[in-house]
N, C-alpha and C. Protein backbone atom coordinates (compact mmCIF):
# COMPACT_ATOMS: atom_id res chain seq x y z
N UNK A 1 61.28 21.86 104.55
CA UNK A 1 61.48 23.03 105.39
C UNK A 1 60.17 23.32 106.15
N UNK A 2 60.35 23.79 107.73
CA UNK A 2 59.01 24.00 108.13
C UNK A 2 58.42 25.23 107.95
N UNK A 3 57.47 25.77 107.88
CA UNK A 3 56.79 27.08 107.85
C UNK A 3 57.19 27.72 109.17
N UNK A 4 56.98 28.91 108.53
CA UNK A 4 57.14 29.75 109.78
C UNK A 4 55.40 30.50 110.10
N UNK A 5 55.15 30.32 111.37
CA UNK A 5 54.14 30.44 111.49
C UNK A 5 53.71 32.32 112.02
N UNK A 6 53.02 32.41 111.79
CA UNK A 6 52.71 34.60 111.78
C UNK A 6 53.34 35.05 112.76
N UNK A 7 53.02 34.64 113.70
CA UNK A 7 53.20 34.99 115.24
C UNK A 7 54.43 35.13 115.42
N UNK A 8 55.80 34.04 114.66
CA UNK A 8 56.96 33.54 114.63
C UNK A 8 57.47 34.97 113.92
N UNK A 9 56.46 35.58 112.72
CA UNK A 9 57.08 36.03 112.01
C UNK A 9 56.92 37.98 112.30
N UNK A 10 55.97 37.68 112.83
CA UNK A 10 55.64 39.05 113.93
C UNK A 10 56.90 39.42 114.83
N UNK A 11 57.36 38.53 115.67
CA UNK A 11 58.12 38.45 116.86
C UNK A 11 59.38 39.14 116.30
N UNK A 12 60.15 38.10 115.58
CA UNK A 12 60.72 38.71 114.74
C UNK A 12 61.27 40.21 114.01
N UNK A 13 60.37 40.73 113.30
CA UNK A 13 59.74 41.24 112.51
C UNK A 13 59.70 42.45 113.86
N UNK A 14 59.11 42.48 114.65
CA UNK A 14 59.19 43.69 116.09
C UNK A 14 60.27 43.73 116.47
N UNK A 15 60.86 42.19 116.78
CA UNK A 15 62.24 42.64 117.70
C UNK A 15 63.10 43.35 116.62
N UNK A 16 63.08 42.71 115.53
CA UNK A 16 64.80 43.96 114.91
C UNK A 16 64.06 45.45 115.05
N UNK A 17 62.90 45.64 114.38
CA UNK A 17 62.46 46.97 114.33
C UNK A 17 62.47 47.65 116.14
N UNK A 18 61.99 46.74 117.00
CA UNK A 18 62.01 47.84 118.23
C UNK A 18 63.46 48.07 118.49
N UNK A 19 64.41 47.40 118.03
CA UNK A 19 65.91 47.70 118.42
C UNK A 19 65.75 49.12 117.29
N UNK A 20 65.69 49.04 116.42
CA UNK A 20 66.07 50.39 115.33
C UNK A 20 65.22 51.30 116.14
N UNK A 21 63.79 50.92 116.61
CA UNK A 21 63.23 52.60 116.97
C UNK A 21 63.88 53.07 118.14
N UNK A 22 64.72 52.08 119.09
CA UNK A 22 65.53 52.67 120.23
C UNK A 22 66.45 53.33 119.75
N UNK A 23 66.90 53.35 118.79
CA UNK A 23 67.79 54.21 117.92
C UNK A 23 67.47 55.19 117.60
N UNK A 24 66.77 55.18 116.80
CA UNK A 24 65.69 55.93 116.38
C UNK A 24 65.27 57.56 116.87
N UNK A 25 64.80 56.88 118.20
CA UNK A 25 64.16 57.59 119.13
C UNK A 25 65.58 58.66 119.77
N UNK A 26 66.61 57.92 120.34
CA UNK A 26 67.72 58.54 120.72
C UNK A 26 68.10 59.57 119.77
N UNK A 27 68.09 59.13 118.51
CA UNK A 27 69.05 59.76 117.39
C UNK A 27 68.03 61.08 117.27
N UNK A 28 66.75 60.54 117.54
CA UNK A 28 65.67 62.59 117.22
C UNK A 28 65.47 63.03 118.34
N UNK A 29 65.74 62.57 119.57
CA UNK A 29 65.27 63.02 120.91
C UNK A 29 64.29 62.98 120.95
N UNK A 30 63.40 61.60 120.63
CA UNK A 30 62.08 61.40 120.87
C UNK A 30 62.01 60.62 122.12
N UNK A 31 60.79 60.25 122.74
CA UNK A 31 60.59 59.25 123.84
C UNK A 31 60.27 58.17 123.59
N UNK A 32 61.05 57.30 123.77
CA UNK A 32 60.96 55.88 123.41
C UNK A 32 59.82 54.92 123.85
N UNK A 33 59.50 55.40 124.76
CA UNK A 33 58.16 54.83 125.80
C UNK A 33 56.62 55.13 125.13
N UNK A 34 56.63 56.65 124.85
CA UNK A 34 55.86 57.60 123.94
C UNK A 34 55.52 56.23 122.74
N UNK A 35 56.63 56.14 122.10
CA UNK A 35 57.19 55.58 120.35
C UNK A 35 55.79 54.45 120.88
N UNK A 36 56.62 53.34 122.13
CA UNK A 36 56.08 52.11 121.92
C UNK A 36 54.78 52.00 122.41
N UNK A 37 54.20 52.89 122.87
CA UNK A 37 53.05 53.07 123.28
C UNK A 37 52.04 53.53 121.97
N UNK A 38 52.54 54.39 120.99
CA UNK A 38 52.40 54.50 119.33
C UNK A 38 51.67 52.68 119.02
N UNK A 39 52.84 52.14 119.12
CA UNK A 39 53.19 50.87 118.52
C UNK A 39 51.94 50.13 119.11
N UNK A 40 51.76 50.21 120.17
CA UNK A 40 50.60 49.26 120.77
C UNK A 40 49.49 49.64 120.66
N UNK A 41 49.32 51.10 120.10
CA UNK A 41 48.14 51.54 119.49
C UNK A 41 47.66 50.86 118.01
N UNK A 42 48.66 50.56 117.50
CA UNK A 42 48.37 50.08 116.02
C UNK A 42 48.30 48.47 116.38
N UNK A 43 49.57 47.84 117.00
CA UNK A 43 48.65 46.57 117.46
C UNK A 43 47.48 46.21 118.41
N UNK A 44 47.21 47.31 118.81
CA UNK A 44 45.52 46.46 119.41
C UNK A 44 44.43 47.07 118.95
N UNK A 45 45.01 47.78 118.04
CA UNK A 45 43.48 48.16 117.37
C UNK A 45 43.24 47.37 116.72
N UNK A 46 41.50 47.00 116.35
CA UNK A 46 40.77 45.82 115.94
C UNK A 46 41.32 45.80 114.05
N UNK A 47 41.32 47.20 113.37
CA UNK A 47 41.14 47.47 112.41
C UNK A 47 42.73 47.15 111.87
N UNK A 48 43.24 46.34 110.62
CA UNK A 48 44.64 46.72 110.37
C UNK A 48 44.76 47.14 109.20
N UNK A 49 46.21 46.62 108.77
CA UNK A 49 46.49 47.60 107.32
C UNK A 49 46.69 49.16 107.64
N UNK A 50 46.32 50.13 106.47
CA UNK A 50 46.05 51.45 106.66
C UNK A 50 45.21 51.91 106.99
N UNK A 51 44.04 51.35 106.99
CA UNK A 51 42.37 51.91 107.53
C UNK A 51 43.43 51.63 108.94
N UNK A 52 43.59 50.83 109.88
CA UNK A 52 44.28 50.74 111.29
C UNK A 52 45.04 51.51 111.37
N UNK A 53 45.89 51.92 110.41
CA UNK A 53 46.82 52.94 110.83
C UNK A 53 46.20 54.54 110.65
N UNK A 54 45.35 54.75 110.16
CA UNK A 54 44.85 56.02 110.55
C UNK A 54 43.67 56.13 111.72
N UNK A 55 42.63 55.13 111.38
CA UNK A 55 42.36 54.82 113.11
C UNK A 55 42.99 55.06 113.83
N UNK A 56 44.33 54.24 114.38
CA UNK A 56 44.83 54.35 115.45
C UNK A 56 45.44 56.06 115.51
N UNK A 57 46.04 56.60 114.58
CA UNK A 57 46.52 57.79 114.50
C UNK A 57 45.57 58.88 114.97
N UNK A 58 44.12 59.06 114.62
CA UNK A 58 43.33 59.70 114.78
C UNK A 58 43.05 59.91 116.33
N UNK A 59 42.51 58.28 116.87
CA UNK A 59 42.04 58.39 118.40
C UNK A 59 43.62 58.92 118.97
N UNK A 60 44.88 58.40 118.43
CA UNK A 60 46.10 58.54 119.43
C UNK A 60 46.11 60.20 119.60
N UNK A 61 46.07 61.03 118.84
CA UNK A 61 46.71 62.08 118.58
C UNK A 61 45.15 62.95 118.89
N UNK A 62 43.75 62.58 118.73
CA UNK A 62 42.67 62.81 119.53
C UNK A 62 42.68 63.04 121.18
N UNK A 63 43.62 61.97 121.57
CA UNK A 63 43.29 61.52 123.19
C UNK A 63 44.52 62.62 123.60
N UNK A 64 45.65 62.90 122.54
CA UNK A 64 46.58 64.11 122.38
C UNK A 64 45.91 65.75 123.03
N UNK A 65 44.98 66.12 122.33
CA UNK A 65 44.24 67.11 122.84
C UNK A 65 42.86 66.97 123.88
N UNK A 66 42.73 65.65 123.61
CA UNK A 66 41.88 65.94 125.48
C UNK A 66 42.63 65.92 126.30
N UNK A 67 43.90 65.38 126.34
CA UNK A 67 44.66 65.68 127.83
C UNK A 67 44.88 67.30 127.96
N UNK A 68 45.52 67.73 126.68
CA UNK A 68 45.92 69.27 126.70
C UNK A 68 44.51 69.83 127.03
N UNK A 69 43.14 69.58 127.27
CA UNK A 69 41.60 70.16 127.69
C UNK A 69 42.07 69.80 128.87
N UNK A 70 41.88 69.12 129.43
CA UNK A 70 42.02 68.53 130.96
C UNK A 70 43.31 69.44 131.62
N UNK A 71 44.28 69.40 131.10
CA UNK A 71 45.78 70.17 131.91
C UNK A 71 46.00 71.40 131.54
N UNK A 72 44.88 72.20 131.04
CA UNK A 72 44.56 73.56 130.26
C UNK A 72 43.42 73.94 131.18
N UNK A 73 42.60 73.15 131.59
CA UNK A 73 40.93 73.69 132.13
C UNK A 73 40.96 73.43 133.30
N UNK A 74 42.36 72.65 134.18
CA UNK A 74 42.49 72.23 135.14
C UNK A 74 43.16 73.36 135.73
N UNK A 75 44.06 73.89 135.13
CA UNK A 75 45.04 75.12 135.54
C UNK A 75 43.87 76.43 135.50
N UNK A 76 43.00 76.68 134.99
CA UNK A 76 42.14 77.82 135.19
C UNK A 76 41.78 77.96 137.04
N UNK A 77 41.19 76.50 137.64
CA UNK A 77 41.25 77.04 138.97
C UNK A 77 42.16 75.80 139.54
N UNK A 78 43.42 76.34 139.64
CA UNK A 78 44.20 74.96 140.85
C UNK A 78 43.92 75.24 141.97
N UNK A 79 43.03 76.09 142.69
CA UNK A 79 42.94 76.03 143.91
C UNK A 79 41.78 75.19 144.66
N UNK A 80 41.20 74.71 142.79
CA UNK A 80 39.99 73.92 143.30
C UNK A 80 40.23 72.88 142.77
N UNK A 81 41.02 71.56 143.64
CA UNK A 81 41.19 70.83 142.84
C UNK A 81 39.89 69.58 142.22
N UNK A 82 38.51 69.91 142.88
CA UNK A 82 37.41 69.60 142.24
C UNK A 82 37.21 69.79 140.86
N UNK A 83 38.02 71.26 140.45
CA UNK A 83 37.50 71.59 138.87
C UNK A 83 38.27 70.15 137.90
N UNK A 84 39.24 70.05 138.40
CA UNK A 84 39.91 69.45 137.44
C UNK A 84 39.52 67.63 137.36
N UNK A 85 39.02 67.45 138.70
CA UNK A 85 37.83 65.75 138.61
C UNK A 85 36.96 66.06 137.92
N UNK A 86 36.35 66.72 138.02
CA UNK A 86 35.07 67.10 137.46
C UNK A 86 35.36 67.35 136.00
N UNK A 87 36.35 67.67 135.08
CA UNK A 87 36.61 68.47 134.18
C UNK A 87 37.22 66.75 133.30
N UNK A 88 38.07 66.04 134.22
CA UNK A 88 39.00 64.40 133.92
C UNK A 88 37.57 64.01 133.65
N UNK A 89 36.52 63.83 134.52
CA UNK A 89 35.22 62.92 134.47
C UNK A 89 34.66 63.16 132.94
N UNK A 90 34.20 64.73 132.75
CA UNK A 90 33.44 65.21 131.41
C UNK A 90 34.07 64.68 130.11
N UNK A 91 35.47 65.14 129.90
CA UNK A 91 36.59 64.40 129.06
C UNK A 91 36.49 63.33 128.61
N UNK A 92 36.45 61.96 129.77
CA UNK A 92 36.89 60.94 130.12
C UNK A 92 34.87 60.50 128.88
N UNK A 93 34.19 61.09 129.17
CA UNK A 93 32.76 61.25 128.97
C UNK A 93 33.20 61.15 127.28
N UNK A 94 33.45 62.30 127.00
CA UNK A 94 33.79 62.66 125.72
C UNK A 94 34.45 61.63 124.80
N UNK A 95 35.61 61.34 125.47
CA UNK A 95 36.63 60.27 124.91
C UNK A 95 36.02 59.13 124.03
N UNK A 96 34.89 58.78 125.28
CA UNK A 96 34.43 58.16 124.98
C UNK A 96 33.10 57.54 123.87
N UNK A 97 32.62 58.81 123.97
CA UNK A 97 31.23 59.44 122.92
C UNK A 97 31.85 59.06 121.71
N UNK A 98 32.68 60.17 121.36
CA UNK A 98 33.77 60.50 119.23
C UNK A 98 34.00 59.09 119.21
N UNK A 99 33.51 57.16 119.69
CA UNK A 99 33.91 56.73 118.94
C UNK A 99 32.83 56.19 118.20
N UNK A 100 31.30 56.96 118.31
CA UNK A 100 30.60 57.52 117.15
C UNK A 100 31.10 57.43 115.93
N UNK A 101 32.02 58.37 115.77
CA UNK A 101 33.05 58.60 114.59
C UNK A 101 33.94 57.38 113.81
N UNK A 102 33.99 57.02 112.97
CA UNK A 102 34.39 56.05 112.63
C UNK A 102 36.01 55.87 112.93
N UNK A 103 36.52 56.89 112.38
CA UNK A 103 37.98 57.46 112.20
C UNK A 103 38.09 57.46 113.92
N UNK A 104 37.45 58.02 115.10
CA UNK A 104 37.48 58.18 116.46
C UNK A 104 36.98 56.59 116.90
N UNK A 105 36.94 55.51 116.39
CA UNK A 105 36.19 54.40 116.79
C UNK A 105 37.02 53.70 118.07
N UNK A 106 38.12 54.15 118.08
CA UNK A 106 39.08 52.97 118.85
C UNK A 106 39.49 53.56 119.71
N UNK A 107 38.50 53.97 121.26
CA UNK A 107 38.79 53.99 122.42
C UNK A 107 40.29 53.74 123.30
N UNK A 108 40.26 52.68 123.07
CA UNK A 108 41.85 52.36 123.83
C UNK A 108 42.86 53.51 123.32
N UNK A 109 42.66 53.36 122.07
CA UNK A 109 43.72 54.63 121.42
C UNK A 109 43.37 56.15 122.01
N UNK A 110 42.01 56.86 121.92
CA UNK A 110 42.41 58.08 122.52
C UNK A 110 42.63 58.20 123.92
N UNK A 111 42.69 56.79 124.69
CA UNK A 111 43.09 57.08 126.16
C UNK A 111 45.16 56.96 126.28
N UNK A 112 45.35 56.15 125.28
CA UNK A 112 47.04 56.06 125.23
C UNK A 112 47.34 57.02 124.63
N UNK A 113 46.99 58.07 123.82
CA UNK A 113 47.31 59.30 123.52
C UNK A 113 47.43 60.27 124.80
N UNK A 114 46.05 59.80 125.30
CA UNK A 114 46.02 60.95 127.06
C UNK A 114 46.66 60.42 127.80
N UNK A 115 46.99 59.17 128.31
CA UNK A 115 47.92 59.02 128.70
C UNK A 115 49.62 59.45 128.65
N UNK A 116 49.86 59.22 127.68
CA UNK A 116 51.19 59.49 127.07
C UNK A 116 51.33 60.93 127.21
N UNK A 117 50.47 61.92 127.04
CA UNK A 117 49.88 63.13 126.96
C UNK A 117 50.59 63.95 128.74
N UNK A 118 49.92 63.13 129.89
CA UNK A 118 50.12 63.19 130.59
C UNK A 118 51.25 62.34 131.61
N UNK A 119 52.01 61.49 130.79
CA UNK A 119 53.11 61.20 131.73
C UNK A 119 54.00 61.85 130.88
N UNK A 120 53.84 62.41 129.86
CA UNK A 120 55.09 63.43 129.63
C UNK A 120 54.98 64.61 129.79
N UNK A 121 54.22 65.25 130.82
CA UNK A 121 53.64 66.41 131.47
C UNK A 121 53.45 67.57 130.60
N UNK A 122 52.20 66.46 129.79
CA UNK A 122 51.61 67.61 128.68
C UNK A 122 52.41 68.32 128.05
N UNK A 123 53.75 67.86 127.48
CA UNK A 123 54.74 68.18 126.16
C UNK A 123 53.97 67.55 125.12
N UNK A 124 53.06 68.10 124.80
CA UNK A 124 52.50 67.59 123.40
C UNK A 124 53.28 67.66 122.52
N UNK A 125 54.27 68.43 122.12
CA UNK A 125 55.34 68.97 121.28
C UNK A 125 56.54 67.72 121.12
N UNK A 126 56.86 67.12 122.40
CA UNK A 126 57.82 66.05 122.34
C UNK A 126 56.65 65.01 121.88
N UNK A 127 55.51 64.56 122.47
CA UNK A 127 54.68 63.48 122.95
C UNK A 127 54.17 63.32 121.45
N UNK A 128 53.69 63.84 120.59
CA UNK A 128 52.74 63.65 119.37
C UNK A 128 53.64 63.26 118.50
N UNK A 129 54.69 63.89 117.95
CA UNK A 129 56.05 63.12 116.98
C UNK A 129 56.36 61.64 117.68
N UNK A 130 56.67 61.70 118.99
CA UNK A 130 57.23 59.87 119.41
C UNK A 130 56.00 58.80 119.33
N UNK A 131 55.05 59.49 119.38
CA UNK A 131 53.56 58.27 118.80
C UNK A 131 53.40 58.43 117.46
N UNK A 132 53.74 59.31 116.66
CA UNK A 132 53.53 59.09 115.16
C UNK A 132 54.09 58.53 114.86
N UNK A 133 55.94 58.92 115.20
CA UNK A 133 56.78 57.41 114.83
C UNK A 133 56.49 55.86 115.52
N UNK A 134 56.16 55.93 116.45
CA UNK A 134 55.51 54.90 116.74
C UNK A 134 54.89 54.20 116.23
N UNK A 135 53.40 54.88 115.81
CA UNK A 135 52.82 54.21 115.54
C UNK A 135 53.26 53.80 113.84
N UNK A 136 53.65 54.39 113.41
CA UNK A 136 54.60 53.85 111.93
C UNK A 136 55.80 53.21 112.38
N UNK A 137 56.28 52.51 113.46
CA UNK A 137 57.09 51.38 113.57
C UNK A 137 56.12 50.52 113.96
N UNK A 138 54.98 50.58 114.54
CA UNK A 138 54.00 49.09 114.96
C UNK A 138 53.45 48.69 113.55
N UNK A 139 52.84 49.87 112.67
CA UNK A 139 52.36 49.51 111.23
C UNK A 139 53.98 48.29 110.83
N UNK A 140 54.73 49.42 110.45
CA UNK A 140 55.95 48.55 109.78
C UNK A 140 55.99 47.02 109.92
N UNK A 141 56.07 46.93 111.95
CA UNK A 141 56.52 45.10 112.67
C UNK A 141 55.27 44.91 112.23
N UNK A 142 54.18 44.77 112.02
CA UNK A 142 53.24 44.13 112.23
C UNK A 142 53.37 43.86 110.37
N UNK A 143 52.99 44.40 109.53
CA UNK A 143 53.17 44.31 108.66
C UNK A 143 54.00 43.47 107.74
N UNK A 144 55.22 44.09 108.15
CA UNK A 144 56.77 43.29 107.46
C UNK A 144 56.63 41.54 108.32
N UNK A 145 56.19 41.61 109.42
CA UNK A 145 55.87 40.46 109.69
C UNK A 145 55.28 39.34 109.24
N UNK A 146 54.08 39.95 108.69
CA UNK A 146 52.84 39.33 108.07
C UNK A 146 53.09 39.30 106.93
N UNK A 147 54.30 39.76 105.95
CA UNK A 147 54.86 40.02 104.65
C UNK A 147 55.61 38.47 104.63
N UNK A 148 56.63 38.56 105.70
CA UNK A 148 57.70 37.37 105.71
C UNK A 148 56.61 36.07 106.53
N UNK A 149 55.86 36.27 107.04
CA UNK A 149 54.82 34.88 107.52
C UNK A 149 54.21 34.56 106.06
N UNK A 150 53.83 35.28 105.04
CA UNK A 150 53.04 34.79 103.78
C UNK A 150 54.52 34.48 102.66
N UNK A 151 55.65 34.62 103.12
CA UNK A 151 56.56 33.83 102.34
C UNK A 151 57.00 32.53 102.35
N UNK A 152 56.36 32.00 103.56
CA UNK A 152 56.68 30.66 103.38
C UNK A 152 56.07 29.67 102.29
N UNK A 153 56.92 28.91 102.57
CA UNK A 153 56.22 27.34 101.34
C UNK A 153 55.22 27.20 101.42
N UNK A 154 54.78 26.90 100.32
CA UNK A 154 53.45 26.25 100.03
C UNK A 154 53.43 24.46 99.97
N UNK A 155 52.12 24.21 100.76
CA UNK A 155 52.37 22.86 100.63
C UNK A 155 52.26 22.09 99.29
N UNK A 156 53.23 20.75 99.28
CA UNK A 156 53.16 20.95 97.61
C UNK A 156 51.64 20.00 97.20
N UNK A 157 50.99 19.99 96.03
CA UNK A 157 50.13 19.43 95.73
C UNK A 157 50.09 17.16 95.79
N UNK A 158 49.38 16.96 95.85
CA UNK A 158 49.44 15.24 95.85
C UNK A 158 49.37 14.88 94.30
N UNK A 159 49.22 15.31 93.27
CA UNK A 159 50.14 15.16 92.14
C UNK A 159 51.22 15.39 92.05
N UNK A 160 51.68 16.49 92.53
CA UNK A 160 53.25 15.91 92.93
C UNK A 160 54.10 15.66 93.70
N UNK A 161 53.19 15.17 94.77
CA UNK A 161 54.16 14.43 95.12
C UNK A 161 53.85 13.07 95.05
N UNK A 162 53.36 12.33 93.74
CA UNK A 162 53.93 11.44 93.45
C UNK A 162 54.67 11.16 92.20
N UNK A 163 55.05 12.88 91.81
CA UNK A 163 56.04 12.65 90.62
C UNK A 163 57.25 12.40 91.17
């Protein structure tokens, strides 16, 4: 029998699960886009396992409330729409600083939080639940993947195979 190789078993392992979180997502009235954007937080962060999954949770749901700073400090003057470049720039500053922080280390993540933040027009309320589940369906595929990639055969030893 041939092995199945990680990648094989990743693929896998995502596709049934992203079909269930489209379900998922419908069945709580979450945003599905939100979810998989979760999901790509936990796969590209450097860190995996659970140390990765709270990483990624931290910067995601971090980059969560700098958008709500930015679309909160931006609305103080809309008539200037300078305040609010100027205000994206400082942020954008910030974002970047907390990954100082160990738990704040993974950049990419608090910008897909602000992102997500802001294409769902700062519904943090919808936006923070569809990346939590998210990002606990990318833990899951990535995982259950790497569960069924370490089940394959082992090659057998050259003692026996010449019994």
């Amino acid at each position: 029998m041939r092995a199945m190789n990680t990648l094989i078993a990743i693929a896998i392992t995502t596709g049934i699960l992203s079909g269930i979180w489209g379900w998922v997502a419908v069945s709580l009235g979450l945003l599905g886009w939100a979810g998989f954007l979760g999901c790509t937080a936990y796969f590209a962060c450097p860190q995996g396992g659970l140390k990765g999954l709270l990483i990624s949770a931290c910067t995601v749901l971090s980059g969560v409330a700098w958008a709500q700073v930015i679309i909160h400090g931006s609305a103080l003057a809309p008539h200037l729409d300078i305040i609010g470049y100027l205000l994206t720039g400082g942020v954008a500053f910030l974002m970047c600083l907390q990954a100082k922080n160990l738990l704040l280390s993974f950049v990419p993540g608090t910008f897909i939080g602000a992102c997500a933040t802001f294409a769902g027009q700062g519904d943090w309320r919808l936006v923070l639940p569809s990346l939590v589940v998210g990002l606990l369906f990318g833990y899951a595929m990535k995982n259950s993947g790497l569960w069924l990639a370490s089940r394959r055969p082992q090659p057998l030893m050259k003692e026996q195979e010449k019994a």
